[in-house]
Each structure stands twice: as structure tokens, then as C-alpha cells.
PDB file of N, CA and C in Angstrom:
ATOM      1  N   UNK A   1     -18.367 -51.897  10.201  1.00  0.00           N
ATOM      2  CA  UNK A   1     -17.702 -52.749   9.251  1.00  0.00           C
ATOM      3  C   UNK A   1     -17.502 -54.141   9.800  1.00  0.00           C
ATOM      4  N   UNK A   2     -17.009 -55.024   9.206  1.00  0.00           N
ATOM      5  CA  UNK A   2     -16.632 -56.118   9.134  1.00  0.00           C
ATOM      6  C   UNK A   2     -15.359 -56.599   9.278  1.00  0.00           C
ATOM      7  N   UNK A   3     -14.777 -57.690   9.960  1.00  0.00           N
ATOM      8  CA  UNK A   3     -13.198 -57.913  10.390  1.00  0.00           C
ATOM      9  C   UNK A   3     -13.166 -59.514   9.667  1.00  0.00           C
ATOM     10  N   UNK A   4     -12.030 -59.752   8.654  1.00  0.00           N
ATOM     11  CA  UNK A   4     -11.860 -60.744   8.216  1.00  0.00           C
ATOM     12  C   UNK A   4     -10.420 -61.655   9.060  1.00  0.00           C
ATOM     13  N   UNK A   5     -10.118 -62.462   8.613  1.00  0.00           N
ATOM     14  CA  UNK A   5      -9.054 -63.180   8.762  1.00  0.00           C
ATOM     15  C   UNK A   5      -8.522 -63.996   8.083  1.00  0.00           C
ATOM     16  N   UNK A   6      -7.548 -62.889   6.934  1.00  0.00           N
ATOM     17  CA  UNK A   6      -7.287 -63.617   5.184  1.00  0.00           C
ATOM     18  C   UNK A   6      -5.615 -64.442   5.729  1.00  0.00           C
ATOM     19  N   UNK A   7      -5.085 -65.062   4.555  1.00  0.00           N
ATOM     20  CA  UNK A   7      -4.171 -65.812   4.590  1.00  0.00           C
ATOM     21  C   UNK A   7      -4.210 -65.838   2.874  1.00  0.00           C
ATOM     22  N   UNK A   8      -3.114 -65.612   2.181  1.00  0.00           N
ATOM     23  CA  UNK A   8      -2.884 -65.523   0.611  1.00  0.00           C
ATOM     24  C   UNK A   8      -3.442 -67.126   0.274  1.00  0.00           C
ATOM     25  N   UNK A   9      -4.947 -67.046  -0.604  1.00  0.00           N
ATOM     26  CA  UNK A   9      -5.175 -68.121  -1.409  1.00  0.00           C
ATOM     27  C   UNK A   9      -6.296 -68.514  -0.386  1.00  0.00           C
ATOM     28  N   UNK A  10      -7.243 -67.573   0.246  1.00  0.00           N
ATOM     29  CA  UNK A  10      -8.288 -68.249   0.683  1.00  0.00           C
ATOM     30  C   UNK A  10      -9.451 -67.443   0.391  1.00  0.00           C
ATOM     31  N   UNK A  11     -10.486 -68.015   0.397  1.00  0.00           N
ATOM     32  CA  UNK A  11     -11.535 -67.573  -0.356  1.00  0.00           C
ATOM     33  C   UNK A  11     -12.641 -66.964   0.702  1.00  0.00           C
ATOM     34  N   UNK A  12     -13.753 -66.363   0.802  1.00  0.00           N
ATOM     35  CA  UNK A  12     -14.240 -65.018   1.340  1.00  0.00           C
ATOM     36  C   UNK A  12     -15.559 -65.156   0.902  1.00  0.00           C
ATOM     37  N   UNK A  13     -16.692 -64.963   1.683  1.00  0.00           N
ATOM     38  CA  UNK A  13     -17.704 -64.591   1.012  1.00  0.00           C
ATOM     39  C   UNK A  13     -17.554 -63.133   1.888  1.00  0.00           C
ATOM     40  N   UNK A  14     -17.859 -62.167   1.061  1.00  0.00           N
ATOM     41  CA  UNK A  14     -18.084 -60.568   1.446  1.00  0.00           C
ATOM     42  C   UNK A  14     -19.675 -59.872   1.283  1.00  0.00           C
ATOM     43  N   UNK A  15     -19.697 -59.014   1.824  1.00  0.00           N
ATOM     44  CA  UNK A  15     -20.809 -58.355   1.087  1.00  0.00           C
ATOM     45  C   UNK A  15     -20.734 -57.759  -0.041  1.00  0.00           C
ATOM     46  N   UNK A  16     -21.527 -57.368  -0.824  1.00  0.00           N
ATOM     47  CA  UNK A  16     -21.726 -57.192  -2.306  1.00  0.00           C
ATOM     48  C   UNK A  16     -21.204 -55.957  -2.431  1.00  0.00           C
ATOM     49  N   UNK A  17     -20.541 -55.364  -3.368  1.00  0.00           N
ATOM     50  CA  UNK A  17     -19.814 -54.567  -3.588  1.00  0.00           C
ATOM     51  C   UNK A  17     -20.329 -54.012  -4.774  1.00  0.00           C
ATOM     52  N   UNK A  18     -20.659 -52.369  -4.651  1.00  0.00           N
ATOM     53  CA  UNK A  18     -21.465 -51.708  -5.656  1.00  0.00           C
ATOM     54  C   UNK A  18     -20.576 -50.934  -6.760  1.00  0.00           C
ATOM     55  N   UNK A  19     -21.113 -51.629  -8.152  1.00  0.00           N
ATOM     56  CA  UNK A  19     -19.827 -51.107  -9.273  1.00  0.00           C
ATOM     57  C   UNK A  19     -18.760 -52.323  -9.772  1.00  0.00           C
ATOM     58  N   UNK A  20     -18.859 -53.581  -8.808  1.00  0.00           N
ATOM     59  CA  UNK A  20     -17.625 -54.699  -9.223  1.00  0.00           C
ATOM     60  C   UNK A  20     -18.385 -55.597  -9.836  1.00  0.00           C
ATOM     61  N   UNK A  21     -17.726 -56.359 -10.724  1.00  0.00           N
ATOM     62  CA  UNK A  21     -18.356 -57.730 -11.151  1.00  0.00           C
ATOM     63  C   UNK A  21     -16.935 -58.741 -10.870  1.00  0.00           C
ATOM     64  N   UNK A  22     -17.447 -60.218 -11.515  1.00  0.00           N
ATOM     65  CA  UNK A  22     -16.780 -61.283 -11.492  1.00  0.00           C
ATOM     66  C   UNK A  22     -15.606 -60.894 -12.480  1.00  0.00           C
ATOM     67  N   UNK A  23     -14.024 -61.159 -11.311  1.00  0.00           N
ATOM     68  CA  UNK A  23     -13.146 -61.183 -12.417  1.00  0.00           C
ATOM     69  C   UNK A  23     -12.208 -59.882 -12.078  1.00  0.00           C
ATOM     70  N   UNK A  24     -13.172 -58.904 -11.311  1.00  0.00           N
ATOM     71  CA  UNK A  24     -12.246 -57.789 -11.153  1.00  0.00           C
ATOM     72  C   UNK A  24     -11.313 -57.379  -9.838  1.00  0.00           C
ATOM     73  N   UNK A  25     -10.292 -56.875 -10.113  1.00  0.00           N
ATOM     74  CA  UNK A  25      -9.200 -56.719  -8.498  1.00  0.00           C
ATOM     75  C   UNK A  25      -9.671 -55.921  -8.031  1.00  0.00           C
ATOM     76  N   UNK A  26      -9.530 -56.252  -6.434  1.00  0.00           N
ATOM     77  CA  UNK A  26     -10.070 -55.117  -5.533  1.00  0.00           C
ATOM     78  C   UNK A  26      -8.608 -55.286  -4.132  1.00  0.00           C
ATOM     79  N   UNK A  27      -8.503 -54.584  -3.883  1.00  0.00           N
ATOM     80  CA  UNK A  27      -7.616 -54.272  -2.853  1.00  0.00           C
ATOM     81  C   UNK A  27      -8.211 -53.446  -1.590  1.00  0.00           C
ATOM     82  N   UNK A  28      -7.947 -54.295  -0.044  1.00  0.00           N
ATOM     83  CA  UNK A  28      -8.298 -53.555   1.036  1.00  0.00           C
ATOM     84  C   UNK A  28      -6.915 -52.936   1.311  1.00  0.00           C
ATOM     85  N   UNK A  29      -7.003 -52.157   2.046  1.00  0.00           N
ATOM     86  CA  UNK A  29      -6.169 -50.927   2.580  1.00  0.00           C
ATOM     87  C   UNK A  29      -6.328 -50.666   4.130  1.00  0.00           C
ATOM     88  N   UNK A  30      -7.173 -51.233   4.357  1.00  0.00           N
ATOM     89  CA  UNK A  30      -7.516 -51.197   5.932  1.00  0.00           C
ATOM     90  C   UNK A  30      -7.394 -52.190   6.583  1.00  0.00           C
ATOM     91  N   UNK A  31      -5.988 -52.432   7.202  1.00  0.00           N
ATOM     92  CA  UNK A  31      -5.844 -54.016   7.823  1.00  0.00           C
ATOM     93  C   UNK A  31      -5.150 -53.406   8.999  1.00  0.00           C
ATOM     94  N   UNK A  32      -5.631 -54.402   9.744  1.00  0.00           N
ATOM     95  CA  UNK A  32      -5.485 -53.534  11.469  1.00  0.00           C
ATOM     96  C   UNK A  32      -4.160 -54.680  11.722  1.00  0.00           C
ATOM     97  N   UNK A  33      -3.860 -55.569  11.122  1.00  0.00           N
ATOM     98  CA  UNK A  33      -3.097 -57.002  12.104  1.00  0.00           C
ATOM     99  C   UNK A  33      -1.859 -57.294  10.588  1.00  0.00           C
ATOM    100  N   UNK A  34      -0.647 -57.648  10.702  1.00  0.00           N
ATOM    101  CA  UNK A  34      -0.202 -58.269   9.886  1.00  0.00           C
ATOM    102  C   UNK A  34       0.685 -59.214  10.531  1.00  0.00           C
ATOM    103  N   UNK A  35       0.650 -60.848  10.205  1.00  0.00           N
ATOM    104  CA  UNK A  35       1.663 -61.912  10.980  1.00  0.00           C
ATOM    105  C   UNK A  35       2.672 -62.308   9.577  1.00  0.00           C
ATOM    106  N   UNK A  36       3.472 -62.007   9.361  1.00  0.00           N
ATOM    107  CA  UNK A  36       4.598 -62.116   8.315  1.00  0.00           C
ATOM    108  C   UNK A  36       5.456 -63.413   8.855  1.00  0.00           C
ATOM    109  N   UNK A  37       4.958 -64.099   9.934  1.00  0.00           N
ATOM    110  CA  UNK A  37       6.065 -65.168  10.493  1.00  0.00           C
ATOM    111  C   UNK A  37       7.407 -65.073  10.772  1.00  0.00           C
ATOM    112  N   UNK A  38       7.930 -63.810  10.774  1.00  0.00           N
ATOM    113  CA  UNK A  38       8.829 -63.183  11.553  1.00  0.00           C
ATOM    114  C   UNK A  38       8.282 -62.556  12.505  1.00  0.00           C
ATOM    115  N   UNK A  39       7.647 -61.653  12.544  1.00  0.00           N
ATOM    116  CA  UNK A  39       6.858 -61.303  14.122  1.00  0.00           C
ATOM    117  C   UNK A  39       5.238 -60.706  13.475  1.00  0.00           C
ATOM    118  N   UNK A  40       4.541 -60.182  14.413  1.00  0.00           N
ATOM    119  CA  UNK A  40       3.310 -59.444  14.289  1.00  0.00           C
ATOM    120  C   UNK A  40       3.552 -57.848  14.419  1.00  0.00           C
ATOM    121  N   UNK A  41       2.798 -57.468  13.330  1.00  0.00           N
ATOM    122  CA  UNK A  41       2.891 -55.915  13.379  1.00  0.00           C
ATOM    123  C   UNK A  41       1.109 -55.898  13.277  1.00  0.00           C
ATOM    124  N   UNK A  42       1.011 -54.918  14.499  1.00  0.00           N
ATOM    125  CA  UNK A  42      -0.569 -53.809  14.971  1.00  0.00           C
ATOM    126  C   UNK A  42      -0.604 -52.769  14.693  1.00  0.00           C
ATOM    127  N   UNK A  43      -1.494 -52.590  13.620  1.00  0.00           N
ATOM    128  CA  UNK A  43      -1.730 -50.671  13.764  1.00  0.00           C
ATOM    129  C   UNK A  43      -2.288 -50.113  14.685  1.00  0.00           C
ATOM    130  N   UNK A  44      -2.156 -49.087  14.114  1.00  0.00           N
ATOM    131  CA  UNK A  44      -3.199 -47.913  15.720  1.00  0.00           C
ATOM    132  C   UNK A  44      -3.631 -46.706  14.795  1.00  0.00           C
ATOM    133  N   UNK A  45      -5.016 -46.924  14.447  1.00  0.00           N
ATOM    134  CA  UNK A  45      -5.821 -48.357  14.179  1.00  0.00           C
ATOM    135  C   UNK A  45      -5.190 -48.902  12.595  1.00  0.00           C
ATOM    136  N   UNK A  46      -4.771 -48.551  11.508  1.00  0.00           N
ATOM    137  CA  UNK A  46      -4.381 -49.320  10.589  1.00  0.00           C
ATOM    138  C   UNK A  46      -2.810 -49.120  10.144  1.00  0.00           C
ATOM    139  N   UNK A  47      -2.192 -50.100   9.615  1.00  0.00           N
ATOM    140  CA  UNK A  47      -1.210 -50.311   9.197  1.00  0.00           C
ATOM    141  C   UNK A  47      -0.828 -49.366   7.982  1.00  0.00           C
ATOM    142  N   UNK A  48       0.443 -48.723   8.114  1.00  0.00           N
ATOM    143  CA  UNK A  48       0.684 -47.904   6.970  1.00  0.00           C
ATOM    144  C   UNK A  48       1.349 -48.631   5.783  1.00  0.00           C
ATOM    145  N   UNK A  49       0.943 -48.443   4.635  1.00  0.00           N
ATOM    146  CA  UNK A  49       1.512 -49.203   3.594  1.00  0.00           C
ATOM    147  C   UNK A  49       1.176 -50.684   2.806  1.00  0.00           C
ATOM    148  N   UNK A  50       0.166 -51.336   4.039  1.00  0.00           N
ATOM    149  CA  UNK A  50       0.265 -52.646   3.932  1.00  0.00           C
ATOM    150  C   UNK A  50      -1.257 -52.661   3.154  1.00  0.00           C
ATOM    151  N   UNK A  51      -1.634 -53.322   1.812  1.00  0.00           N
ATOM    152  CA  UNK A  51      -2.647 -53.844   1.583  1.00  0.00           C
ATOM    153  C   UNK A  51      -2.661 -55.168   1.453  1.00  0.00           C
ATOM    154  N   UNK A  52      -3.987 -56.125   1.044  1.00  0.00           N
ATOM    155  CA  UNK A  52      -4.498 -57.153   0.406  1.00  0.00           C
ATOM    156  C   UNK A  52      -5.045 -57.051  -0.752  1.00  0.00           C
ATOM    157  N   UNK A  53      -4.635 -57.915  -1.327  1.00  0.00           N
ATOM    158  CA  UNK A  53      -5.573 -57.334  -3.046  1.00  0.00           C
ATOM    159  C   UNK A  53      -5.542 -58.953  -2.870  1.00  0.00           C
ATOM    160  N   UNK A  54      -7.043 -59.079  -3.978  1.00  0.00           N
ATOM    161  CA  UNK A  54      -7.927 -60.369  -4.187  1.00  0.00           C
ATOM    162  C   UNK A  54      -9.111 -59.873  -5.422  1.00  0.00           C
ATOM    163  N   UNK A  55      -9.251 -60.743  -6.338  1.00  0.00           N
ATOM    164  CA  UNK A  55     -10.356 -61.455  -7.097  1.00  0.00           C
ATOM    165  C   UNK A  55     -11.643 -61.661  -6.586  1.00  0.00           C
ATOM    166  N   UNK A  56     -12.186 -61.031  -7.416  1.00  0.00           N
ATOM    167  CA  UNK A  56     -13.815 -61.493  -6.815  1.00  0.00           C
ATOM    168  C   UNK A  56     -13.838 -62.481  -8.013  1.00  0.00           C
ATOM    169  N   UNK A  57     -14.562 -63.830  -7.183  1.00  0.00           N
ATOM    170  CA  UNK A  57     -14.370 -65.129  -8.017  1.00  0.00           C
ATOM    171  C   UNK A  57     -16.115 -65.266  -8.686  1.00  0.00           C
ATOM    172  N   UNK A  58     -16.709 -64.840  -7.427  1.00  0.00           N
ATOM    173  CA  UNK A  58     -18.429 -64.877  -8.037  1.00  0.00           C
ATOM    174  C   UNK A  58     -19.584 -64.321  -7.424  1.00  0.00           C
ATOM    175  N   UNK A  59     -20.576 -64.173  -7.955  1.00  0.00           N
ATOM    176  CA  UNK A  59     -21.630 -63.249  -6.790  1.00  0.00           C
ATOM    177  C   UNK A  59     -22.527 -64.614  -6.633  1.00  0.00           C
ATOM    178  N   UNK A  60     -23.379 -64.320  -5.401  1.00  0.00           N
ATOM    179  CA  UNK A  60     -24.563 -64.735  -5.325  1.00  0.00           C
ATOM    180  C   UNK A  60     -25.423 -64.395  -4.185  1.00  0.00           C
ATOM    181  N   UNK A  61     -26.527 -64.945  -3.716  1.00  0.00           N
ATOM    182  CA  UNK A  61     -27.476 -64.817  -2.462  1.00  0.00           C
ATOM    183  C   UNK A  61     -27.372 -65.919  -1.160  1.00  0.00           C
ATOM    184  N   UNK A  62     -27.582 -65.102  -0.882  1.00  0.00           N
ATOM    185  CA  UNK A  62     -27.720 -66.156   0.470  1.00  0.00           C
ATOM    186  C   UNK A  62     -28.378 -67.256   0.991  1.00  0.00           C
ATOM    187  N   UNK A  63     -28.325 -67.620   1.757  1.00  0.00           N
ATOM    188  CA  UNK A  63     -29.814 -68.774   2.039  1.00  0.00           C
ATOM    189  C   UNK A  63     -31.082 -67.610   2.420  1.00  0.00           C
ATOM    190  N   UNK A  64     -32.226 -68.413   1.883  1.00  0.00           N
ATOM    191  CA  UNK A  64     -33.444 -67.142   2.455  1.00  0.00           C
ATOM    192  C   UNK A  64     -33.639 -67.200   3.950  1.00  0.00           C
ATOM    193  N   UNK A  65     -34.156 -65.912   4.735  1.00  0.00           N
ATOM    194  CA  UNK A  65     -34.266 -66.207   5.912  1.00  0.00           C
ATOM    195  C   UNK A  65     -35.653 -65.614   6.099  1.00  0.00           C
ATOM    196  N   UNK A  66     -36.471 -65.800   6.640  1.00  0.00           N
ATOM    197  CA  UNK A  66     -38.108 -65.555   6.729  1.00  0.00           C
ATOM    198  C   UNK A  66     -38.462 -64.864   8.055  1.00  0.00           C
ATOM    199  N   UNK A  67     -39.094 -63.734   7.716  1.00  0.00           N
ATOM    200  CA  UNK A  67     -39.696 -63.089   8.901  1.00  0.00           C
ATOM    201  C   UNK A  67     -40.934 -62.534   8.862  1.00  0.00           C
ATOM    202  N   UNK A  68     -41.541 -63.208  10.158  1.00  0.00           N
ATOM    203  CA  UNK A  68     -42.698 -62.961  10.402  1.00  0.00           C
ATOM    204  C   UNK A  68     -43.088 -62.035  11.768  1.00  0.00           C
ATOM    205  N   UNK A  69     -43.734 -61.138  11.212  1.00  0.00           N
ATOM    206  CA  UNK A  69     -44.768 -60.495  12.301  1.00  0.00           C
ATOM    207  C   UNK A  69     -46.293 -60.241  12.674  1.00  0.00           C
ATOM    208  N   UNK A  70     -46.353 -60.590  14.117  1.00  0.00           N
ATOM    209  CA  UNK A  70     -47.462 -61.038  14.574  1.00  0.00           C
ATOM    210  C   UNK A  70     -47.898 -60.340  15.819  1.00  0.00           C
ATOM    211  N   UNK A  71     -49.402 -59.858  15.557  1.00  0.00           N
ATOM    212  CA  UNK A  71     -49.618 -59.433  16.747  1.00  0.00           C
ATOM    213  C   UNK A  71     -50.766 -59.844  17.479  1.00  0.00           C
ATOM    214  N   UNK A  72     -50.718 -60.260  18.903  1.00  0.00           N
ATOM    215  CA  UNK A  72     -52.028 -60.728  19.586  1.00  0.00           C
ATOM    216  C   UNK A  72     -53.099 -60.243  19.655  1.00  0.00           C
ATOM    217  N   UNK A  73     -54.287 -61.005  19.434  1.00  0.00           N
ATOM    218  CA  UNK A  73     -55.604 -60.267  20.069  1.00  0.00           C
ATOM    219  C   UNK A  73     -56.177 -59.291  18.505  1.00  0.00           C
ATOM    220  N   UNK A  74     -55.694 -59.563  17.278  1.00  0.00           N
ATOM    221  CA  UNK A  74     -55.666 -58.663  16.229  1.00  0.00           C
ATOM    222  C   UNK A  74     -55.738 -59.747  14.858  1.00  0.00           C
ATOM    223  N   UNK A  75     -55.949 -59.636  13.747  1.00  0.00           N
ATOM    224  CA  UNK A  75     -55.820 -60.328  12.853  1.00  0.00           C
ATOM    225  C   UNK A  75     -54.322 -60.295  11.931  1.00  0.00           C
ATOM    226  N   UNK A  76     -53.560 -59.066  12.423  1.00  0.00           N
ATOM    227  CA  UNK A  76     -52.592 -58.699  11.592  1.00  0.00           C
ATOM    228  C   UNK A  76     -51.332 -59.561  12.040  1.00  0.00           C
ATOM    229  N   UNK A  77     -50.734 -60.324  10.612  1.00  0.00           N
ATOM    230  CA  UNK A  77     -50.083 -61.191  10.583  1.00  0.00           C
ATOM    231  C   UNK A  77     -49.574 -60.472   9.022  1.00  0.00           C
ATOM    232  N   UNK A  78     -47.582 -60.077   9.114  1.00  0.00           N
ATOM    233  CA  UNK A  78     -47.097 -60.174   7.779  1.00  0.00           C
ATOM    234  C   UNK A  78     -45.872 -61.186   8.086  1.00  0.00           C
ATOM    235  N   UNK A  79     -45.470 -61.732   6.678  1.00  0.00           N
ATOM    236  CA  UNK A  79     -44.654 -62.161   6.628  1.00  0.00           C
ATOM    237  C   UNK A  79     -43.405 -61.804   5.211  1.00  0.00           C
ATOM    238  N   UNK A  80     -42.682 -61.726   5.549  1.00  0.00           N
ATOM    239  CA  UNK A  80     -41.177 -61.432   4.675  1.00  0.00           C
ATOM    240  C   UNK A  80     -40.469 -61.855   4.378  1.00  0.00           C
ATOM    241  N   UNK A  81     -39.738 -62.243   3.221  1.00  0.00           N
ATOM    242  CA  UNK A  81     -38.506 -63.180   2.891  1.00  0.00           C
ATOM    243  C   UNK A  81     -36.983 -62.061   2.766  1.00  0.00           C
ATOM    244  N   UNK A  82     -36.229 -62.630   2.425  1.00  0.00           N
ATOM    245  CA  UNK A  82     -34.821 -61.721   2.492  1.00  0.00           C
ATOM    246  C   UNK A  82     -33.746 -62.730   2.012  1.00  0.00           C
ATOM    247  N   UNK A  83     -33.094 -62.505   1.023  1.00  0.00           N
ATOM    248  CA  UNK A  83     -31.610 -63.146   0.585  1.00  0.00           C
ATOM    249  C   UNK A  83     -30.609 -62.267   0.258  1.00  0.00           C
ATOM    250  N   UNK A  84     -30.141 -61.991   1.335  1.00  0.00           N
ATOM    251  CA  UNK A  84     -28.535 -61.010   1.652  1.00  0.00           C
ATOM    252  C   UNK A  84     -27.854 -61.307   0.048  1.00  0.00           C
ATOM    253  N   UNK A  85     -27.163 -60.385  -0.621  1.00  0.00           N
ATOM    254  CA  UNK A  85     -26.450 -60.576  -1.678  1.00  0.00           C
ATOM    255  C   UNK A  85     -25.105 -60.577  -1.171  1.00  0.00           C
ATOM    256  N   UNK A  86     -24.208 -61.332  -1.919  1.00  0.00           N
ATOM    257  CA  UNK A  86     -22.356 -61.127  -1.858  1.00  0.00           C
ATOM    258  C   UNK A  86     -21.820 -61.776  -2.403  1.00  0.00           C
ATOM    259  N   UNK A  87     -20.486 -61.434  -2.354  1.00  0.00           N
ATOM    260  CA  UNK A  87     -19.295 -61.857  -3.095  1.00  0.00           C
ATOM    261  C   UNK A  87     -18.240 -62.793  -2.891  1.00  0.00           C
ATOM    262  N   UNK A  88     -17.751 -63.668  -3.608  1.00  0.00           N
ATOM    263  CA  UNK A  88     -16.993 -64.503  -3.370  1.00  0.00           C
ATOM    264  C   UNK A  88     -15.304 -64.051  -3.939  1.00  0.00           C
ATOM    265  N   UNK A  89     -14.433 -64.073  -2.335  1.00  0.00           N
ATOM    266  CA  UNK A  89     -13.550 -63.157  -2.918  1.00  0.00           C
ATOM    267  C   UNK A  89     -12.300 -64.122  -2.551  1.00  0.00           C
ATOM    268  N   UNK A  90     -11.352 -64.187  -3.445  1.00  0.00           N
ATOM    269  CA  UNK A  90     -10.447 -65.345  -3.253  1.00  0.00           C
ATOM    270  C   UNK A  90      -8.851 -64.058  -3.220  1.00  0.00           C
ATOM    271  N   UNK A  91      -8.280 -64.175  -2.489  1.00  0.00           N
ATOM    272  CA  UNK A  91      -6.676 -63.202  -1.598  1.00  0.00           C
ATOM    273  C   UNK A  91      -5.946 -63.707  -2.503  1.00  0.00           C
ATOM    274  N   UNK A  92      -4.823 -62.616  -3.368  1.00  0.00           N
ATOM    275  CA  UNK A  92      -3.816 -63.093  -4.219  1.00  0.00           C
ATOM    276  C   UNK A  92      -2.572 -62.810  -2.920  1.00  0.00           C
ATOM    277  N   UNK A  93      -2.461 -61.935  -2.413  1.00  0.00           N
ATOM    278  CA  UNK A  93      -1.288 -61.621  -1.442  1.00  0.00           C
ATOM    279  C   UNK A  93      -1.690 -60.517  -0.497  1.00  0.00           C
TER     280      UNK A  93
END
């Protein structure tokens, strides 16, 4: 998985999430760290009770990234494109 570092009202690109569209709440449940500015509370490994819920604001792709393979002494040469999909996810609390 993946480790974020939200703050209420900041925005996220995530990976794409199968079943959600633009517009709908999603809530994590798995947060290892909470700083409330009274002190820091650590789970071991997650916090009981505590979620994040946030808006997915929009989807899209990534920048393309290109891969090529090549081998010496041979004619065989492929090449591949790839644009990662995800989500743009903006933290209500």
C-alpha cells in the first residue's frame, strides 16, 4: 500500500478506485499517525476509531511513460506506452 500525509482540505491524487466515480465519499480507516495539536497519537499498527473521509473531486491519467525493450546482436526491438489511472481526492476531516 501506499502512505499519505492528509491535513483537512487538501487535495490527493490516489490510485483509481474500482466502483467510485466523481462526487462520491470515501472514507480511510487505516491511519497509522494522528497530530490533533494537542499531542500525537500512534497506532500499533492502526488507530482505533479514527477515520478520514474525503471527496473524490476527479479522475484522470497520468503523464505517459514509454518503455522500450531491446536486445543486442538481434533485430528484436518492442516498445510500450502506459498512463497510470487515478483519482483526485480532496479530505473533508
Amino acid at each position: 500500500g501506499k502512505q499519505y500525509r492528509l491535513t483537512p482540505g487538501k487535495t490527493i491524487m490516489i490510485e483509481k478506485l474500482a466502483g467510485k466515480k466523481t462526487g462520491d465519499a470515501i472514507s480511510f480507516d487505516k491511519v497509522l499517525l494522528l497530530d490533533d495539536g494537542k499531542g500525537v497519537k500512534v497506532g500499533a499498527p492502526y488507530l482505533e476509531g479514527v477515520t478520514v473521509e474525503a471527496v473524490i473531486e476527479g479522475e484522470g491519467r497520468s503523464k505517459k511513460i514509454t518503455i522500450i525493450q531491446y536486445k543486442a546482436k538481434t533485430r528484436a526491438r518492442r516498445k510500450q506506452g502506459h498512463r497510470q489511472p487515478f483519482m483526485k481526492v480532496q479530505t473533508r476531516k
